[in-house]
PDB file of N, CA and C in Angstrom:
ATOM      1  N   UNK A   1     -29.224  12.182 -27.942  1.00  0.00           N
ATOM      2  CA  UNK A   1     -28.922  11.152 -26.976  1.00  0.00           C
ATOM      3  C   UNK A   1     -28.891  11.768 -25.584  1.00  0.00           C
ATOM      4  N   UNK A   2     -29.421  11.154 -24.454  1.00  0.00           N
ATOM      5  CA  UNK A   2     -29.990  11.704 -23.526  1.00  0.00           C
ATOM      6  C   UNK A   2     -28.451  11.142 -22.217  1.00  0.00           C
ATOM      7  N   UNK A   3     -27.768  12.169 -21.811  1.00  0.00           N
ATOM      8  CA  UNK A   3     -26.733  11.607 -20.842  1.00  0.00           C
ATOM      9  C   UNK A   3     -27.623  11.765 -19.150  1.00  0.00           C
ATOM     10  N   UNK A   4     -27.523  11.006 -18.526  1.00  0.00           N
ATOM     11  CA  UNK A   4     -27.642  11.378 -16.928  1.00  0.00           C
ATOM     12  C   UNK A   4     -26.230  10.949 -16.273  1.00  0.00           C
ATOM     13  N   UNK A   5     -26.029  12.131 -15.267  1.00  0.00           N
ATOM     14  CA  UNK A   5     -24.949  11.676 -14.264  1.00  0.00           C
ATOM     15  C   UNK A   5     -25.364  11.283 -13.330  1.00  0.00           C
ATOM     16  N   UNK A   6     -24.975  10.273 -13.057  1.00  0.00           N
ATOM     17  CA  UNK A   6     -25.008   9.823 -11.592  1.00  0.00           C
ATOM     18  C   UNK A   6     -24.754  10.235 -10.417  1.00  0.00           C
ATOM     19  N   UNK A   7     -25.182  10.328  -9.591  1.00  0.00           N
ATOM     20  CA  UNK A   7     -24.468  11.150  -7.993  1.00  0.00           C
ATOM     21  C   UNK A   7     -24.082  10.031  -7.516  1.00  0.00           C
ATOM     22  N   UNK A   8     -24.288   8.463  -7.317  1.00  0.00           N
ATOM     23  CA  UNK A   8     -22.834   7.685  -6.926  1.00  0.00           C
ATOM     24  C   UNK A   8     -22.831   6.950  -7.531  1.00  0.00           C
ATOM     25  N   UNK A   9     -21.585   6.779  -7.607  1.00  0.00           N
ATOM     26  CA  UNK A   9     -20.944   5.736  -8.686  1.00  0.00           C
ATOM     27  C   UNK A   9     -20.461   4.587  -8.034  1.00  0.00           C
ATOM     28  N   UNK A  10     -20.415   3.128  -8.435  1.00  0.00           N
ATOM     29  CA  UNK A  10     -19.339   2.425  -7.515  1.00  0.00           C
ATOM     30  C   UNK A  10     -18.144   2.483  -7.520  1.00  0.00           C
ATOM     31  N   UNK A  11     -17.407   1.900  -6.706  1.00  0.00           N
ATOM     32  CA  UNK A  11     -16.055   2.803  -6.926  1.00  0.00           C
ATOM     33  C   UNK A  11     -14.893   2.086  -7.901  1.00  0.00           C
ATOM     34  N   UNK A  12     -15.418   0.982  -8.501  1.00  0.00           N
ATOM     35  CA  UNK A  12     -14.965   0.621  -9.726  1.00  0.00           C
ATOM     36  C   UNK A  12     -15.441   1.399 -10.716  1.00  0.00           C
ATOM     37  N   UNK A  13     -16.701   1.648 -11.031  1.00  0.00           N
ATOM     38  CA  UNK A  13     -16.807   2.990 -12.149  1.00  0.00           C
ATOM     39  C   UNK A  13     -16.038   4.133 -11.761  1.00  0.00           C
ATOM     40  N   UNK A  14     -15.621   4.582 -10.833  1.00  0.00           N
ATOM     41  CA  UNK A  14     -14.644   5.929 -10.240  1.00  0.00           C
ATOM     42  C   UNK A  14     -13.198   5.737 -10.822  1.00  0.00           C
ATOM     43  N   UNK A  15     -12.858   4.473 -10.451  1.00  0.00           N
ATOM     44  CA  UNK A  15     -11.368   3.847 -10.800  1.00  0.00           C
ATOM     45  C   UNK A  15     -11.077   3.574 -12.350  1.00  0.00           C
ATOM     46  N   UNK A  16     -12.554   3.344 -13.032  1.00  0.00           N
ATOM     47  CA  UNK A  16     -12.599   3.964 -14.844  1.00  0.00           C
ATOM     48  C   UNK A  16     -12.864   4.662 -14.973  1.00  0.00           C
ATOM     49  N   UNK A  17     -12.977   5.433 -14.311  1.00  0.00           N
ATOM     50  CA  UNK A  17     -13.345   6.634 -14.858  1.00  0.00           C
ATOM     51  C   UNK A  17     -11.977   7.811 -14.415  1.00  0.00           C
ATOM     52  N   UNK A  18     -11.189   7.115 -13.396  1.00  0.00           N
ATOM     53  CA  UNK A  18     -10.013   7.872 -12.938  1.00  0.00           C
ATOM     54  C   UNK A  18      -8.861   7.526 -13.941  1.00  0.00           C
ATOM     55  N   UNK A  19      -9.342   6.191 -14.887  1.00  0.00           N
ATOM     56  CA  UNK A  19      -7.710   5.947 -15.870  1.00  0.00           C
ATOM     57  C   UNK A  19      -8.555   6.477 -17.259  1.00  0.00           C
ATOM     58  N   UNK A  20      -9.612   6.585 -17.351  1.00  0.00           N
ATOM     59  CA  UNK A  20      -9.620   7.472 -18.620  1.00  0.00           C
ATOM     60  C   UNK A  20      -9.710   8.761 -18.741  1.00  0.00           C
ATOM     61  N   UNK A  21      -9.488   9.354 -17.508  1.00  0.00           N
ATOM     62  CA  UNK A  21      -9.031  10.839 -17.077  1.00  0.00           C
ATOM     63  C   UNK A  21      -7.548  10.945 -17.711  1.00  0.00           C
ATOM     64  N   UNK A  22      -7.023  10.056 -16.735  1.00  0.00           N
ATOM     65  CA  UNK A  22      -5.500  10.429 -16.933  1.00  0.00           C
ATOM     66  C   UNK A  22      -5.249   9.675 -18.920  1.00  0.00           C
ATOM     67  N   UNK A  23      -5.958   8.919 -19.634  1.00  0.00           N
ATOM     68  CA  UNK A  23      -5.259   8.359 -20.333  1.00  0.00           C
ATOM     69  C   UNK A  23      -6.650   8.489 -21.367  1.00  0.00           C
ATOM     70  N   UNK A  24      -7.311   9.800 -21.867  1.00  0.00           N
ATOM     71  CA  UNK A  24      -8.536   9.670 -22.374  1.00  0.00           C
ATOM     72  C   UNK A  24      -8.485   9.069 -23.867  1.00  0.00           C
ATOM     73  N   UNK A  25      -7.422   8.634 -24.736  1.00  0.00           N
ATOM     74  CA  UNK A  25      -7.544   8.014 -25.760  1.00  0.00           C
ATOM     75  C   UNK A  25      -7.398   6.200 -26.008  1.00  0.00           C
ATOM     76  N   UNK A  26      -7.370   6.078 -24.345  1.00  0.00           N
ATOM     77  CA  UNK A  26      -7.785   4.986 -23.877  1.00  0.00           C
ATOM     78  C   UNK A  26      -8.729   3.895 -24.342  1.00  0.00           C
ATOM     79  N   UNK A  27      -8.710   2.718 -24.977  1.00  0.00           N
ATOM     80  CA  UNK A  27      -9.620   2.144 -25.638  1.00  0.00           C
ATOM     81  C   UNK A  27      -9.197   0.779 -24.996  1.00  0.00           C
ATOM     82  N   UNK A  28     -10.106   0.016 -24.794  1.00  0.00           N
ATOM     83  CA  UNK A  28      -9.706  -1.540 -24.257  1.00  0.00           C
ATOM     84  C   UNK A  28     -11.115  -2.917 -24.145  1.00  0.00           C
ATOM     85  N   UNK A  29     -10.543  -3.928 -24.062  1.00  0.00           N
ATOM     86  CA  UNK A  29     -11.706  -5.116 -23.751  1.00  0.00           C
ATOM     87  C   UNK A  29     -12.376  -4.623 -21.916  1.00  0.00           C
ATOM     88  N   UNK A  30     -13.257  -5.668 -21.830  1.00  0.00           N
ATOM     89  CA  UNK A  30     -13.729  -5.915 -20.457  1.00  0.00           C
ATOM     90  C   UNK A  30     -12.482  -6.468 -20.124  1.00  0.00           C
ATOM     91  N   UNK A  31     -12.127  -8.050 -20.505  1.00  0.00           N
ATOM     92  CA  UNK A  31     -10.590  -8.193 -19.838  1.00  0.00           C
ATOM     93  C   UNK A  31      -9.265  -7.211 -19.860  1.00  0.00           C
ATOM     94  N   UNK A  32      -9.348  -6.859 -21.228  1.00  0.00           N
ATOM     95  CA  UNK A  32      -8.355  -5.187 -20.923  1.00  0.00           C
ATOM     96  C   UNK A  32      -8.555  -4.611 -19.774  1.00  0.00           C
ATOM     97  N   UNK A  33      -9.706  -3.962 -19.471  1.00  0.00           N
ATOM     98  CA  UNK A  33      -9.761  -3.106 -18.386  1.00  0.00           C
ATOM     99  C   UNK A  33      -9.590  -4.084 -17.137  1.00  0.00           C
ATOM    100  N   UNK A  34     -10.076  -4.895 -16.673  1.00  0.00           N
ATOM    101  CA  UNK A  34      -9.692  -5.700 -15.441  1.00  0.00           C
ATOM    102  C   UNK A  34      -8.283  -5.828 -15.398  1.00  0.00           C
ATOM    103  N   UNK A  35      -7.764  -6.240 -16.679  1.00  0.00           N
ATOM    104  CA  UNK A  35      -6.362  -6.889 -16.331  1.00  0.00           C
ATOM    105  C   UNK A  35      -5.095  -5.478 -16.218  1.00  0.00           C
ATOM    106  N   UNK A  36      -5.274  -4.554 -17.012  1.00  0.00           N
ATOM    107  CA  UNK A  36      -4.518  -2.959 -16.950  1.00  0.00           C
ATOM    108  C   UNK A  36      -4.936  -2.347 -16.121  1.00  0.00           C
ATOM    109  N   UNK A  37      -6.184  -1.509 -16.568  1.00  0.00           N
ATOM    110  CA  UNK A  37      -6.662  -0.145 -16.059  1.00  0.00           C
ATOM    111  C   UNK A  37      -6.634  -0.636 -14.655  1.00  0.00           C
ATOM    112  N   UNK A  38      -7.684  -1.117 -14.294  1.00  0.00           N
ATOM    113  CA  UNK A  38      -8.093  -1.365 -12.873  1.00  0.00           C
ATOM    114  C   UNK A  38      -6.753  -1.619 -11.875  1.00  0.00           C
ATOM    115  N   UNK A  39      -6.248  -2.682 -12.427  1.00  0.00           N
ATOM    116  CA  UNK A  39      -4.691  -3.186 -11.778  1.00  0.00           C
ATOM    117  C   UNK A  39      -3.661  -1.517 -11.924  1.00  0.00           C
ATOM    118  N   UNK A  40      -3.593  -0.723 -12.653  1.00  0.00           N
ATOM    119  CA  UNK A  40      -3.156   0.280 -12.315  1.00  0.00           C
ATOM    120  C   UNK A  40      -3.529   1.305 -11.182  1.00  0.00           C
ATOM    121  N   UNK A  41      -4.866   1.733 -11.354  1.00  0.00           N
ATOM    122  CA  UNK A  41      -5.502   2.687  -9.825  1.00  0.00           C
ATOM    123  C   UNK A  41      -5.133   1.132  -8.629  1.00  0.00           C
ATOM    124  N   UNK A  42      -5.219   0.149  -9.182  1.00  0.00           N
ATOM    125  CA  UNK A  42      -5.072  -0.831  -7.709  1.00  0.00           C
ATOM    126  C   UNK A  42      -3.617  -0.110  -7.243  1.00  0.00           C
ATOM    127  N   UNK A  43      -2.859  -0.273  -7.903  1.00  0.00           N
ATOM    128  CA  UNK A  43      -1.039  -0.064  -7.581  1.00  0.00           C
ATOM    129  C   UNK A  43      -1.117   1.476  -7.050  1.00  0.00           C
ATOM    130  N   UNK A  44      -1.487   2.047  -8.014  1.00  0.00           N
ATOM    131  CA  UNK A  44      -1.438   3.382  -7.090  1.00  0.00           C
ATOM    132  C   UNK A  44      -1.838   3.952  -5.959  1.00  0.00           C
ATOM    133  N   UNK A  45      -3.253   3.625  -5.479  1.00  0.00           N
ATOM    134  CA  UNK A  45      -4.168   3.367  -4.234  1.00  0.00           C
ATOM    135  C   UNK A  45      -3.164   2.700  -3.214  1.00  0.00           C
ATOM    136  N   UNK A  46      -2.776   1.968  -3.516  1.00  0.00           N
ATOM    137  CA  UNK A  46      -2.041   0.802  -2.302  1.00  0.00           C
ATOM    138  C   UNK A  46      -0.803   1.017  -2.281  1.00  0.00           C
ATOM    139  N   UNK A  47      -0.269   1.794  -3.163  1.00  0.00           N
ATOM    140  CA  UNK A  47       1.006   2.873  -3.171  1.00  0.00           C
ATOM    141  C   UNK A  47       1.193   3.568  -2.277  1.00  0.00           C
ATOM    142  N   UNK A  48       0.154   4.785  -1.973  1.00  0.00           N
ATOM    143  CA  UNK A  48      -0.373   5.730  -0.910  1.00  0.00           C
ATOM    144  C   UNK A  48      -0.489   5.497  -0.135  1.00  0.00           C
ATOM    145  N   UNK A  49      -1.282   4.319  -0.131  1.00  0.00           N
ATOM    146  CA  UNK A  49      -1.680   3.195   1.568  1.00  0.00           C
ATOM    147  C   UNK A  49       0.078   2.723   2.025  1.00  0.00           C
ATOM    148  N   UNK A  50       0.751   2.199   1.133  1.00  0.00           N
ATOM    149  CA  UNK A  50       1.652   1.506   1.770  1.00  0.00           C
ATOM    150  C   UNK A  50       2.711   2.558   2.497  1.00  0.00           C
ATOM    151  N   UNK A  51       3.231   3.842   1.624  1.00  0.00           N
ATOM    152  CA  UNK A  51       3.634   5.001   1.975  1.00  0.00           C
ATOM    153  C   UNK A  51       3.207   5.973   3.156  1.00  0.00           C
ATOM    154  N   UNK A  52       2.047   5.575   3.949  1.00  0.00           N
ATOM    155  CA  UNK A  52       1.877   6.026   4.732  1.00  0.00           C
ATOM    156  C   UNK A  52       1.956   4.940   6.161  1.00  0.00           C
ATOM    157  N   UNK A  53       1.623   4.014   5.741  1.00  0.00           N
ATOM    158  CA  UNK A  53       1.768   3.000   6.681  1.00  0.00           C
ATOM    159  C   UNK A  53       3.276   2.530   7.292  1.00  0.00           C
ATOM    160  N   UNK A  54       4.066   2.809   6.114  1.00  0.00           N
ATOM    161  CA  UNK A  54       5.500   2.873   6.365  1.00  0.00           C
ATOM    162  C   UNK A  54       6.123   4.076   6.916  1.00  0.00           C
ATOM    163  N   UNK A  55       5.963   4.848   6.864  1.00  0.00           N
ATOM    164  CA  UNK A  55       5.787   6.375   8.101  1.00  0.00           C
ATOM    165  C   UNK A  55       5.284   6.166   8.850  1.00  0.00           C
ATOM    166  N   UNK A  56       4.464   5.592   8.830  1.00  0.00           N
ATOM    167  CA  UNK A  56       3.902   5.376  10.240  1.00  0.00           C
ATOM    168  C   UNK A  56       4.971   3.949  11.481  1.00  0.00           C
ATOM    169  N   UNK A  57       5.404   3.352  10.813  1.00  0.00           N
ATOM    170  CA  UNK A  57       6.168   2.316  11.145  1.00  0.00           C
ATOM    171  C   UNK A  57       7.547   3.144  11.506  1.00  0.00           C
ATOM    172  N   UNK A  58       8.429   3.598  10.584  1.00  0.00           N
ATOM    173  CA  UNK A  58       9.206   4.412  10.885  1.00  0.00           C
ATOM    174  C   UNK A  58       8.845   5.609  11.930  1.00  0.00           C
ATOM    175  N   UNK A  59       7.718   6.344  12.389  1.00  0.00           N
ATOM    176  CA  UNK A  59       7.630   6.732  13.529  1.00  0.00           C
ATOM    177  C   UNK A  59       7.660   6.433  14.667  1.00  0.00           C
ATOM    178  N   UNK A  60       7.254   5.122  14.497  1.00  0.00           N
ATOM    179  CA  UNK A  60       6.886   3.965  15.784  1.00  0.00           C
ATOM    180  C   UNK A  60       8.434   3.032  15.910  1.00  0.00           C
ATOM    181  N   UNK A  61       9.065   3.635  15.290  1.00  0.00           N
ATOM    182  CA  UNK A  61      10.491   3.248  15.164  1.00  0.00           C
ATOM    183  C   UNK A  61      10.640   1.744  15.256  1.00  0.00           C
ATOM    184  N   UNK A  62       9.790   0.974  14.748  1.00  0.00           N
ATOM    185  CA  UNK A  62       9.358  -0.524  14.470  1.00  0.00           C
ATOM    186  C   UNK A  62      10.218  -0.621  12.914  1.00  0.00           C
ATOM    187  N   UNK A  63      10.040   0.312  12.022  1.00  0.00           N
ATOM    188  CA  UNK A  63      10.760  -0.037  10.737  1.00  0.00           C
ATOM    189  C   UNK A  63      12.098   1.283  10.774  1.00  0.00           C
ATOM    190  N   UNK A  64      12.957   0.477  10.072  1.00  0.00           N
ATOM    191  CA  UNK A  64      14.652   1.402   9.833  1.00  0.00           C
ATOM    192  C   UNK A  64      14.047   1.845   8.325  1.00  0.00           C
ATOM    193  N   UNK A  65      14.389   3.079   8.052  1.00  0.00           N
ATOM    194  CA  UNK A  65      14.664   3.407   6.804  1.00  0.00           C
ATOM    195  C   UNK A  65      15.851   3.989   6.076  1.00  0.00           C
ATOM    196  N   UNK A  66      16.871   3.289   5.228  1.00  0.00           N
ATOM    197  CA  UNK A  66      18.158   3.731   5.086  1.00  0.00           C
ATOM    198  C   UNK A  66      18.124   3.582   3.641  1.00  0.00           C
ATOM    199  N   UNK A  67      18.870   4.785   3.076  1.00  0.00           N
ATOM    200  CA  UNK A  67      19.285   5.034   1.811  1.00  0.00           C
ATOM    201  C   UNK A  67      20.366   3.846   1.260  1.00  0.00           C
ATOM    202  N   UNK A  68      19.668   3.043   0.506  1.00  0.00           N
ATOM    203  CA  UNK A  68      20.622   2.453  -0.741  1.00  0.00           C
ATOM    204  C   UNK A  68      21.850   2.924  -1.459  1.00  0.00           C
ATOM    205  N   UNK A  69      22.804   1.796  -1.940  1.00  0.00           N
ATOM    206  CA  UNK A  69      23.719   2.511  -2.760  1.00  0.00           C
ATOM    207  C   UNK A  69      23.169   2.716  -4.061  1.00  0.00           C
ATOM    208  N   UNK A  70      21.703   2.387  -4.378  1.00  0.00           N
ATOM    209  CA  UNK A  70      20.699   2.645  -5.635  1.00  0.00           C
ATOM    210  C   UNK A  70      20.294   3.865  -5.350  1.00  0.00           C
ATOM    211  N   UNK A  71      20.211   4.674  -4.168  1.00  0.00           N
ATOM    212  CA  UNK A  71      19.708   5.935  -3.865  1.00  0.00           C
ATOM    213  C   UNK A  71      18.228   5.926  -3.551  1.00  0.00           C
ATOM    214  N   UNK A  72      17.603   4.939  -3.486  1.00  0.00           N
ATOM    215  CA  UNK A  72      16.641   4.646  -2.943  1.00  0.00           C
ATOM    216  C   UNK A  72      15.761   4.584  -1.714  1.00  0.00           C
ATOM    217  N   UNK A  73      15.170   4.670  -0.919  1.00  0.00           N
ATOM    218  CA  UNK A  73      15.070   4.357   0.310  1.00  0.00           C
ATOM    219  C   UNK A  73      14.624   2.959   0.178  1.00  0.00           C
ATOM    220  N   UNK A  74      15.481   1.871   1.226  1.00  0.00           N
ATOM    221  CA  UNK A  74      15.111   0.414   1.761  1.00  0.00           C
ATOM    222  C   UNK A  74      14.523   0.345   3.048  1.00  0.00           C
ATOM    223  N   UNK A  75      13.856  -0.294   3.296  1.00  0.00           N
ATOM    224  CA  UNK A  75      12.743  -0.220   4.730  1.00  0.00           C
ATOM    225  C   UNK A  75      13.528  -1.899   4.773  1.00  0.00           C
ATOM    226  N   UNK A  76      13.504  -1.901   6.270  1.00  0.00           N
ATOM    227  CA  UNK A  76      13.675  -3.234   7.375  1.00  0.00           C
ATOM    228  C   UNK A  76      13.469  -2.846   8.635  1.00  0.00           C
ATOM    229  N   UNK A  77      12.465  -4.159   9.155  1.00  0.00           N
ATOM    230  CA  UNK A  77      12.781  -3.979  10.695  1.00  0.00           C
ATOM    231  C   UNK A  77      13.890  -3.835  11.584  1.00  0.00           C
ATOM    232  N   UNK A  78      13.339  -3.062  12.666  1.00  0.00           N
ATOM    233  CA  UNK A  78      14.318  -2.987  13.587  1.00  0.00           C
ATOM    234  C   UNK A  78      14.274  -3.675  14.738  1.00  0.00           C
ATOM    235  N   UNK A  79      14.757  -4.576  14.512  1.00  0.00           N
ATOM    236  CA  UNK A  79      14.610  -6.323  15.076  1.00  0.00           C
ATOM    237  C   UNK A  79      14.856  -5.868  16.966  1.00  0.00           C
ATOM    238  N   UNK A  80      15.630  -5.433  17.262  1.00  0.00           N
ATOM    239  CA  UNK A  80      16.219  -5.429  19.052  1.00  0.00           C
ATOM    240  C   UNK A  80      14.748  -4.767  18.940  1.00  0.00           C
ATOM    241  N   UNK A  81      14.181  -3.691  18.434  1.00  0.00           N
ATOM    242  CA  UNK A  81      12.420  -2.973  19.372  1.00  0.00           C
ATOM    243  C   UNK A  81      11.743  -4.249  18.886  1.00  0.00           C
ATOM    244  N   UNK A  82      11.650  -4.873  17.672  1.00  0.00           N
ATOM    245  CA  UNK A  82      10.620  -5.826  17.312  1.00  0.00           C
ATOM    246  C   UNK A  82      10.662  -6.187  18.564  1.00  0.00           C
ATOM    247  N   UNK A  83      11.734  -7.405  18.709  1.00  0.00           N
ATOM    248  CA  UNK A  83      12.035  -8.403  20.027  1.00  0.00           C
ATOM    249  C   UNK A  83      11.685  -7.646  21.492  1.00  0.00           C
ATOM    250  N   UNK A  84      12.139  -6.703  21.600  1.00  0.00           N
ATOM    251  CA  UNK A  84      11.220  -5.928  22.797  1.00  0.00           C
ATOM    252  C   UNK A  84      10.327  -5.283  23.043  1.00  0.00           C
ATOM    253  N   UNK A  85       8.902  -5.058  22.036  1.00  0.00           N
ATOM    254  CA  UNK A  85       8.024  -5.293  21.986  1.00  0.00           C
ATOM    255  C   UNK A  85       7.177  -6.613  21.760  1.00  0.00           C
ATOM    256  N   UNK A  86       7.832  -7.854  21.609  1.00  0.00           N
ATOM    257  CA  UNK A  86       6.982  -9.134  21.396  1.00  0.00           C
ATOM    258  C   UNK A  86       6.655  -9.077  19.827  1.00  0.00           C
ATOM    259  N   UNK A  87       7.185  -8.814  18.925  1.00  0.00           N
ATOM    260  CA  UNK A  87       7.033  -8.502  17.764  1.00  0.00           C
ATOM    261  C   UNK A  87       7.252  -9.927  16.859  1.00  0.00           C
ATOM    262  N   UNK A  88       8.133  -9.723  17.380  1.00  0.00           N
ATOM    263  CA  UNK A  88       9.315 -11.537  16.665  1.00  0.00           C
ATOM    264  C   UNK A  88       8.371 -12.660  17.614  1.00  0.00           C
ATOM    265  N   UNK A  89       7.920 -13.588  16.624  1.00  0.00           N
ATOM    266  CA  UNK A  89       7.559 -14.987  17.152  1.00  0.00           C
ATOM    267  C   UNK A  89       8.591 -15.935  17.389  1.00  0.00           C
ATOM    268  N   UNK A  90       8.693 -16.226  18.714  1.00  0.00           N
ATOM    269  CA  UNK A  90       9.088 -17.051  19.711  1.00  0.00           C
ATOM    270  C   UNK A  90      10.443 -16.329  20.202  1.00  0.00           C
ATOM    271  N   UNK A  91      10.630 -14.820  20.347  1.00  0.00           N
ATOM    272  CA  UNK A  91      11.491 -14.326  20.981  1.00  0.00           C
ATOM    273  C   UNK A  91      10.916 -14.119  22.212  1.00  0.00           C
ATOM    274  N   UNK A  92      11.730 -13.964  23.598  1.00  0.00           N
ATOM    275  CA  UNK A  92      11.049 -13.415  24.568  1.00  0.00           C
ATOM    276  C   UNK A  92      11.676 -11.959  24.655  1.00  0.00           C
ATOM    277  N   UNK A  93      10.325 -11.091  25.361  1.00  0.00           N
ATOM    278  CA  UNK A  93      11.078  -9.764  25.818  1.00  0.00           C
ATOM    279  C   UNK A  93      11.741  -9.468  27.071  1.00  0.00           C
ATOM    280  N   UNK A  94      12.828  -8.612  27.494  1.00  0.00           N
ATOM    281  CA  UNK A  94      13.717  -8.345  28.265  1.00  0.00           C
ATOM    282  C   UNK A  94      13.449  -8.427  29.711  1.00  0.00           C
ATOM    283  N   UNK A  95      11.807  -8.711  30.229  1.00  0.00           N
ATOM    284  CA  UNK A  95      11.425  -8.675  31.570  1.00  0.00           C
ATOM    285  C   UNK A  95      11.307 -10.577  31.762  1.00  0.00           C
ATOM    286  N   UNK A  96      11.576 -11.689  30.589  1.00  0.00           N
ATOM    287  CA  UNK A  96      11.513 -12.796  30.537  1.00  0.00           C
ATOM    288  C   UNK A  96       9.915 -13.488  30.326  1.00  0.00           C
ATOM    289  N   UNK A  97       9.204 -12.833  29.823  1.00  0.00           N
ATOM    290  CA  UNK A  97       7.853 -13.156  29.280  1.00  0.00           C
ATOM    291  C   UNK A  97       7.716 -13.747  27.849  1.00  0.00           C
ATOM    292  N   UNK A  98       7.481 -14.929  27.733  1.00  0.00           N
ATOM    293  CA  UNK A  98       7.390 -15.183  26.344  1.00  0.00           C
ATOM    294  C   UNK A  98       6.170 -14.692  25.656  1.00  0.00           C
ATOM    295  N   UNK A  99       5.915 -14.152  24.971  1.00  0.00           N
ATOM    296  CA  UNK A  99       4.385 -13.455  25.006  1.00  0.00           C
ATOM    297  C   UNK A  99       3.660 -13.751  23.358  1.00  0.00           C
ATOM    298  N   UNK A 100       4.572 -15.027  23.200  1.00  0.00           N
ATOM    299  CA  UNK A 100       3.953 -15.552  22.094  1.00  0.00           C
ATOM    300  C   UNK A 100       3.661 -17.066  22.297  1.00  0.00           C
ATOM    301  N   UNK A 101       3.294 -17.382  23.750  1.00  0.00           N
ATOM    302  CA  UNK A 101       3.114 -19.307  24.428  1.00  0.00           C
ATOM    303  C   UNK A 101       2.011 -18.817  24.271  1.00  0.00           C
TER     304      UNK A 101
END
């Protein structure tokens, strides 16, 4: 039986091919894989994305990040910069500009 590899893949074949890496006794339907596998690299991908985007927010000191009594970290805005950056719809900022009319 004759294998060829491909030099690109789409990146849904990458994303099966990344959960039967991690999980190679892996067996499933076409709807199996849409509805698990795939929905798993989705969560994790957008895991990374969201984890950085939220550092990035917390740098921009737009988001608070404070430890839970779960020990967790909880993210919320930090509403007084929202509002003085024009962040909040229909707040005005501190020079009297409504900058959401």
């Amino acid at each position: 039986m004759s294998h060829k590899v491909r030099q690109q893949r789409s990146r849904i074949a990458d994303e099966i091919l990344a959960y039967l890496a991690e999980h190679p006794d892996a067996r499933d339907t076409l709807e199996g894989i849409v509805q698990w596998w795939l929905l798993e690299q989705e969560i994790k991908k957008r895991t990374a994305e969201v984890k950085t985007a939220l550092a990035d927010l917390v740098d921009e000191g737009l988001v608070i990040e404070e430890q839970g009594v779960d020990a967790r970290i909880h993210y919320s805005l930090n509403q007084p910069l929202a509002e003085e950056v024009g962040l909040l719809k229909g707040k005005t900022s501190e020079n009297g500009d409504d900058r959401n009319a």
